[in-house]
N, C-alpha and C. Protein backbone atom coordinates (compact mmCIF):
# COMPACT_ATOMS: atom_id res chain seq x y z
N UNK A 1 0.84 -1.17 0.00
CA UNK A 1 0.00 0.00 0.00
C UNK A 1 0.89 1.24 0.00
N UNK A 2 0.26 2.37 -0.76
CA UNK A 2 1.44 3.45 -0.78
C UNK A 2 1.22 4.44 -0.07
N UNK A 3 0.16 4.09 1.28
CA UNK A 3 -0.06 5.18 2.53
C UNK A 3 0.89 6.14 3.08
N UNK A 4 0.52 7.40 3.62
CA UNK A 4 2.13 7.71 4.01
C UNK A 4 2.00 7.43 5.62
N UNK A 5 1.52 6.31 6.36
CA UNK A 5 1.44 6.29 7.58
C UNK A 5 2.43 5.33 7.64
N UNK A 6 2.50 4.70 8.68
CA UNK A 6 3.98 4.02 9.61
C UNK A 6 3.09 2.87 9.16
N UNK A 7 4.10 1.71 8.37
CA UNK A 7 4.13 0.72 7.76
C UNK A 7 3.20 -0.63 9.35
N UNK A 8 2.38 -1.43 8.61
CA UNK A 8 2.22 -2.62 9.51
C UNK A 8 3.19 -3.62 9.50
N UNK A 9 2.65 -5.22 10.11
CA UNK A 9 2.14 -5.24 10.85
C UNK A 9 2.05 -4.05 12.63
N UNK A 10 1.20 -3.18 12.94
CA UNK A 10 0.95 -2.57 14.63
C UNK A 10 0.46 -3.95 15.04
N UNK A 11 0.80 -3.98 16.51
CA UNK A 11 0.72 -4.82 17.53
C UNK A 11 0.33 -4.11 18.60
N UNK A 12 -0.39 -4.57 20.09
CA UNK A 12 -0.71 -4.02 21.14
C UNK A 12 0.44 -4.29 22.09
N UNK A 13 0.88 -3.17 22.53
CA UNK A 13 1.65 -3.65 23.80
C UNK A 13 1.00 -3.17 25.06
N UNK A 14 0.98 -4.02 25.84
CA UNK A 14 0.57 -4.09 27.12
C UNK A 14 1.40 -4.08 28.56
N UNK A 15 2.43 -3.16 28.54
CA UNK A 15 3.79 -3.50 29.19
C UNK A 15 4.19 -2.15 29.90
N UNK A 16 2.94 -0.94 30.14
CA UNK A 16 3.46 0.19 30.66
C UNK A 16 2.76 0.09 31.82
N UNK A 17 3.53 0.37 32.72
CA UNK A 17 2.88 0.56 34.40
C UNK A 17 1.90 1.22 34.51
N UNK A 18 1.11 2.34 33.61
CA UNK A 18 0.17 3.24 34.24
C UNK A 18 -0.67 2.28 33.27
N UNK A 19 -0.74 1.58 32.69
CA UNK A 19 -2.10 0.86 32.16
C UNK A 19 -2.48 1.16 30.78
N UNK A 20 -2.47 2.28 30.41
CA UNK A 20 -2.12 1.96 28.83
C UNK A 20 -1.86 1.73 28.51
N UNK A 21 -2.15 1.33 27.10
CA UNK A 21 -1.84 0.40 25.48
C UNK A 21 -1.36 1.39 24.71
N UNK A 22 0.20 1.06 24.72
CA UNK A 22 0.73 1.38 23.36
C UNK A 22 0.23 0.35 21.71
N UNK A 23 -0.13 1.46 20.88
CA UNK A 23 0.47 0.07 19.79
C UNK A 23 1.09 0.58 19.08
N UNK A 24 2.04 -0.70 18.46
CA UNK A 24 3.44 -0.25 17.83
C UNK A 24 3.81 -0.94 16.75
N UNK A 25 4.54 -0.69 15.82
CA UNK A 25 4.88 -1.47 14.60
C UNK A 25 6.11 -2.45 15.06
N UNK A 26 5.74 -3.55 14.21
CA UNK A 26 6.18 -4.61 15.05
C UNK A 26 7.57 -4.98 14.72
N UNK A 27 8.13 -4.48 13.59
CA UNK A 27 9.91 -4.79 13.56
C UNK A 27 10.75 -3.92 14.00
N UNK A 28 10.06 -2.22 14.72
CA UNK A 28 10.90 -1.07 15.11
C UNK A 28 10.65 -1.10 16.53
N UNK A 29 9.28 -1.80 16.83
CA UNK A 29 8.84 -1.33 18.43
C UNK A 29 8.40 -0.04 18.37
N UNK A 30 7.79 0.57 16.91
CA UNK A 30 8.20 2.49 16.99
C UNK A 30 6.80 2.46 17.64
N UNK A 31 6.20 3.42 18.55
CA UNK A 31 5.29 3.44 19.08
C UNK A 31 4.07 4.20 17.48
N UNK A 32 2.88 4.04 17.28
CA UNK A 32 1.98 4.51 16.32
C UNK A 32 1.09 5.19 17.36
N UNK A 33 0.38 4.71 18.15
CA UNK A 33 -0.80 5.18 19.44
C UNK A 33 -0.49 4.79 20.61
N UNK A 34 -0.85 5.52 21.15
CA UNK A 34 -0.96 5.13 22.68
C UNK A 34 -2.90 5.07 22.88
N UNK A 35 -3.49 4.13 23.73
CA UNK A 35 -4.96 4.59 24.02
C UNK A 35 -4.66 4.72 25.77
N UNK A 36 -4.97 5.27 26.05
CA UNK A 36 -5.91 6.21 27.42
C UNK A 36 -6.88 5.11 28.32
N UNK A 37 -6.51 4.40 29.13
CA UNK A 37 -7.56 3.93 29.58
C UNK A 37 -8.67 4.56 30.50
N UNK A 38 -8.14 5.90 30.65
CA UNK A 38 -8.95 6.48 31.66
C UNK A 38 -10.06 6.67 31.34
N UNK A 39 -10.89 6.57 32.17
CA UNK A 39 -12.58 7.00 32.04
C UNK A 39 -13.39 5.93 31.02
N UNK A 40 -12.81 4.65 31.28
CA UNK A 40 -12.93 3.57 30.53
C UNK A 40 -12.33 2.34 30.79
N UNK A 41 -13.54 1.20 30.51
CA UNK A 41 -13.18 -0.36 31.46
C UNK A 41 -11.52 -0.80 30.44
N UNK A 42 -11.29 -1.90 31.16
CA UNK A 42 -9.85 -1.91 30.47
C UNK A 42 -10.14 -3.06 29.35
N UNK A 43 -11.71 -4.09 29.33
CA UNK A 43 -11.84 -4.05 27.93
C UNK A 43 -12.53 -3.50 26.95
N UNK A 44 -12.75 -2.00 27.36
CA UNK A 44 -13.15 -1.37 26.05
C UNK A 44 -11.72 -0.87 25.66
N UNK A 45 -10.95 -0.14 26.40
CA UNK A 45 -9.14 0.07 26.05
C UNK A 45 -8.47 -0.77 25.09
N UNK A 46 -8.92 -2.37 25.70
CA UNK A 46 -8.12 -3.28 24.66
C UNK A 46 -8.71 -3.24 23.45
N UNK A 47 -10.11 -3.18 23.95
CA UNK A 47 -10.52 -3.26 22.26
C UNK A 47 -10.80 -2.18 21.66
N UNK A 48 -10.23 -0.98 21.45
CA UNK A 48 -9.97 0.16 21.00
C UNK A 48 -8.49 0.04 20.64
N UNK A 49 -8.01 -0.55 21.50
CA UNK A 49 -6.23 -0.83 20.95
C UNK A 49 -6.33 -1.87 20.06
N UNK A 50 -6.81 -2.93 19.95
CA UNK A 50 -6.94 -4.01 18.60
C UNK A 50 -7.36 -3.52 17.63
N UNK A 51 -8.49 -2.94 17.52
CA UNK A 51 -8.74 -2.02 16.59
C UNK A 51 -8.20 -1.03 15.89
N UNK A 52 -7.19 -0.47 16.75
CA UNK A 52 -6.34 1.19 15.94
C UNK A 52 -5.36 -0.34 15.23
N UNK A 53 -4.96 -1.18 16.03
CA UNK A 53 -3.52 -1.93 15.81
C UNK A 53 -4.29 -2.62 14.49
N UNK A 54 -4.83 -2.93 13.69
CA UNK A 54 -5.23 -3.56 12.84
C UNK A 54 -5.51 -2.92 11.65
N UNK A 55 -5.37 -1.47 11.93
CA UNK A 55 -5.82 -0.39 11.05
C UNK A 55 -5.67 -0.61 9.39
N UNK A 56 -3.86 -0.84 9.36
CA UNK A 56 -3.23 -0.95 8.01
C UNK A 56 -3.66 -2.29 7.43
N UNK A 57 -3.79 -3.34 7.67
CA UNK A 57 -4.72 -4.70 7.25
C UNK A 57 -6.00 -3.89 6.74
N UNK A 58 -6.85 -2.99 7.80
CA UNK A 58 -7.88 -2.93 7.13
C UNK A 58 -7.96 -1.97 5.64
N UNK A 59 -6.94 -1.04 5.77
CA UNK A 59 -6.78 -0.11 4.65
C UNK A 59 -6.12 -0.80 3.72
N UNK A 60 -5.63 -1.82 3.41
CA UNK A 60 -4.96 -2.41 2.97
C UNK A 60 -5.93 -3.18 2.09
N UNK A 61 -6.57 -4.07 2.94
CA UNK A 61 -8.07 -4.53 2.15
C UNK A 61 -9.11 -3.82 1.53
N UNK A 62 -9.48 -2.90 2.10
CA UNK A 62 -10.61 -1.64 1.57
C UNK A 62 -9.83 -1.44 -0.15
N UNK A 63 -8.18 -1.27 0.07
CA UNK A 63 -7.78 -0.57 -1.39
C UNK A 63 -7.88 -2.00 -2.22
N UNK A 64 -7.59 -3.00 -1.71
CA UNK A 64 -7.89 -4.59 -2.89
C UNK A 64 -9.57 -4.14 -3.50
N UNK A 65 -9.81 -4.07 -2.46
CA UNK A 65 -11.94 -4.34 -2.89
C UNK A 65 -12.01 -3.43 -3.31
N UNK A 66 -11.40 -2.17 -3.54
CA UNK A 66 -11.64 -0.90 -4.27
C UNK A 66 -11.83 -0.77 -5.57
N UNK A 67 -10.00 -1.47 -5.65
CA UNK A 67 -9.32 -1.95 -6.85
C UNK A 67 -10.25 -2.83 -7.80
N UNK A 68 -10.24 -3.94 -7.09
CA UNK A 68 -11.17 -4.84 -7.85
C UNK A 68 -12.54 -4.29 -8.34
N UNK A 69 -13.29 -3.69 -7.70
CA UNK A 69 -13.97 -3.53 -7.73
C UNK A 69 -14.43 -2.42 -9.58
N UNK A 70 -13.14 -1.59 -9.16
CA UNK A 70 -12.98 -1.08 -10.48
C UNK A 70 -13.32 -1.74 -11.51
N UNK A 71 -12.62 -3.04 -11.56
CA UNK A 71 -12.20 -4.16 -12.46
C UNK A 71 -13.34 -4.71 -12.69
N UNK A 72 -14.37 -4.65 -11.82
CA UNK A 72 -15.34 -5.83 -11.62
C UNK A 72 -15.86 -6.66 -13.19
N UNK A 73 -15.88 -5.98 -14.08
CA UNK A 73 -16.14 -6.84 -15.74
C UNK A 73 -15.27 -7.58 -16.19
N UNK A 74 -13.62 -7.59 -15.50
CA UNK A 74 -12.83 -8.16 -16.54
C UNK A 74 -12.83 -9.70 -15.31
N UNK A 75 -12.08 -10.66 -16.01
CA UNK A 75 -11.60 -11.74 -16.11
C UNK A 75 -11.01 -11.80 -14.54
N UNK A 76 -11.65 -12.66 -13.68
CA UNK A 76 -10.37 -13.19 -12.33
C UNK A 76 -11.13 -12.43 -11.27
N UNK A 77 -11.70 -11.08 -11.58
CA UNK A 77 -12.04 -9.82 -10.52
C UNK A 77 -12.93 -10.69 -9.53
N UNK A 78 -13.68 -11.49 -9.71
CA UNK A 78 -14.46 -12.60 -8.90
C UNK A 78 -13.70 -13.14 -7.90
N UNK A 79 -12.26 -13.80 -8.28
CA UNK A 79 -11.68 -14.15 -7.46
C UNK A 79 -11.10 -13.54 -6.27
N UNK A 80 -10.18 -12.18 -7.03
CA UNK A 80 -9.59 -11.54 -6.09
C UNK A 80 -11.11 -10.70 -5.29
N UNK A 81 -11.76 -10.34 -5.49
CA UNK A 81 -13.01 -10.24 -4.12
C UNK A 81 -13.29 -10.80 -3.08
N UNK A 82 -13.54 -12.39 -4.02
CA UNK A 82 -13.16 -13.19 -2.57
C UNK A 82 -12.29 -13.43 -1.67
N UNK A 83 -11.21 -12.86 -2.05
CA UNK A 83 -9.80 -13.69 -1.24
C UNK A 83 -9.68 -12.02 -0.47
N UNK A 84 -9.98 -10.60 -1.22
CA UNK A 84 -9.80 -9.64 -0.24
C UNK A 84 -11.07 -9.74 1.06
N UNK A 85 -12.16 -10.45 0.32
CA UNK A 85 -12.31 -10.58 1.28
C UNK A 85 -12.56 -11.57 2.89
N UNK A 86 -11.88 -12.67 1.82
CA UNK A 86 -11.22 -13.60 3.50
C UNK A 86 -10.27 -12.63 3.88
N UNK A 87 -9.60 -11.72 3.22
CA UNK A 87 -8.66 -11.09 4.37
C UNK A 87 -9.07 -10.11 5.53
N UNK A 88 -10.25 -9.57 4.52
CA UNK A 88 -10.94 -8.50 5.61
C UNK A 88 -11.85 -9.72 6.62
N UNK A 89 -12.34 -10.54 6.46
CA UNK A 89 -12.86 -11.23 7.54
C UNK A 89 -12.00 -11.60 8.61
N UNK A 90 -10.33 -12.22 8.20
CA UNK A 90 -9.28 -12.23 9.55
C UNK A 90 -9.05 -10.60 9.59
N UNK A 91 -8.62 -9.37 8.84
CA UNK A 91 -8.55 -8.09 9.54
C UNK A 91 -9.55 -7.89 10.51
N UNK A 92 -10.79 -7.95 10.30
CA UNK A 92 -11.75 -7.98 11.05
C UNK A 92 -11.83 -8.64 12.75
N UNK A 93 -11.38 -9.76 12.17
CA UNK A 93 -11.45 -10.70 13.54
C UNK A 93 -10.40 -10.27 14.73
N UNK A 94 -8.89 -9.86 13.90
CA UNK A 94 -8.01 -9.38 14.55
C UNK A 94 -8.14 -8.46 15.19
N UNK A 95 -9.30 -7.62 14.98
CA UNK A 95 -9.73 -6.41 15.42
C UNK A 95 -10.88 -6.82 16.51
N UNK A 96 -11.17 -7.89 17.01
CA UNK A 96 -12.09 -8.46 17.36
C UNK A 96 -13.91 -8.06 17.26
N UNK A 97 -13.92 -7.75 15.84
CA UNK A 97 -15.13 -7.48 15.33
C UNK A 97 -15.05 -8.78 14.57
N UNK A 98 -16.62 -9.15 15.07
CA UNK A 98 -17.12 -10.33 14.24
C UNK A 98 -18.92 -9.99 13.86
């Protein structure tokens, strides 16, 4: 994807004493977000942090189904739909939306 945001796979880290979730890209450790747990249970936090952390999967898929979608008359475009979207169904899941 030719986004200009900080490359995936983001991951959640769970490893700071005051209780927030960093998430971070996963071959630099570079931090992308931090979420806030304050004024909020700590699994709506996590799952606000799975969610930001899954972001680039999901933009990633949105631009396949876009793409294709363009395409949709020619030859194969059937296929690649389906397969973007088994990916958005694991982006999805990773995000723990089902």
């Amino acid at each position: 994807m030719n986004g200009k945001h900080t490359p995936g796979p983001w991951l959640v880290a769970d490893d700071r004493p005051d209780g927030d979730l960093d998430i971070v890209e996963s071959g630099e450790s570079l931090r992308v977000a931090t979420v806030d747990d304050e004024g909020t249970s700590d699994a709506q936090a996590l799952a606000d942090a799975h969610l930001i952390a899954a972001a680039p999967d999901l933009a990633e898929v949105a631009m396949k189904l876009v793409r294709a979608w363009a395409h949709r008359n020619e030859a194969g475009c059937l296929a690649v739909i389906a397969e973007a979207t088994n990916e958005a169904r694991a982006a999805l899941a990773a995000a723990g939306i089902e």
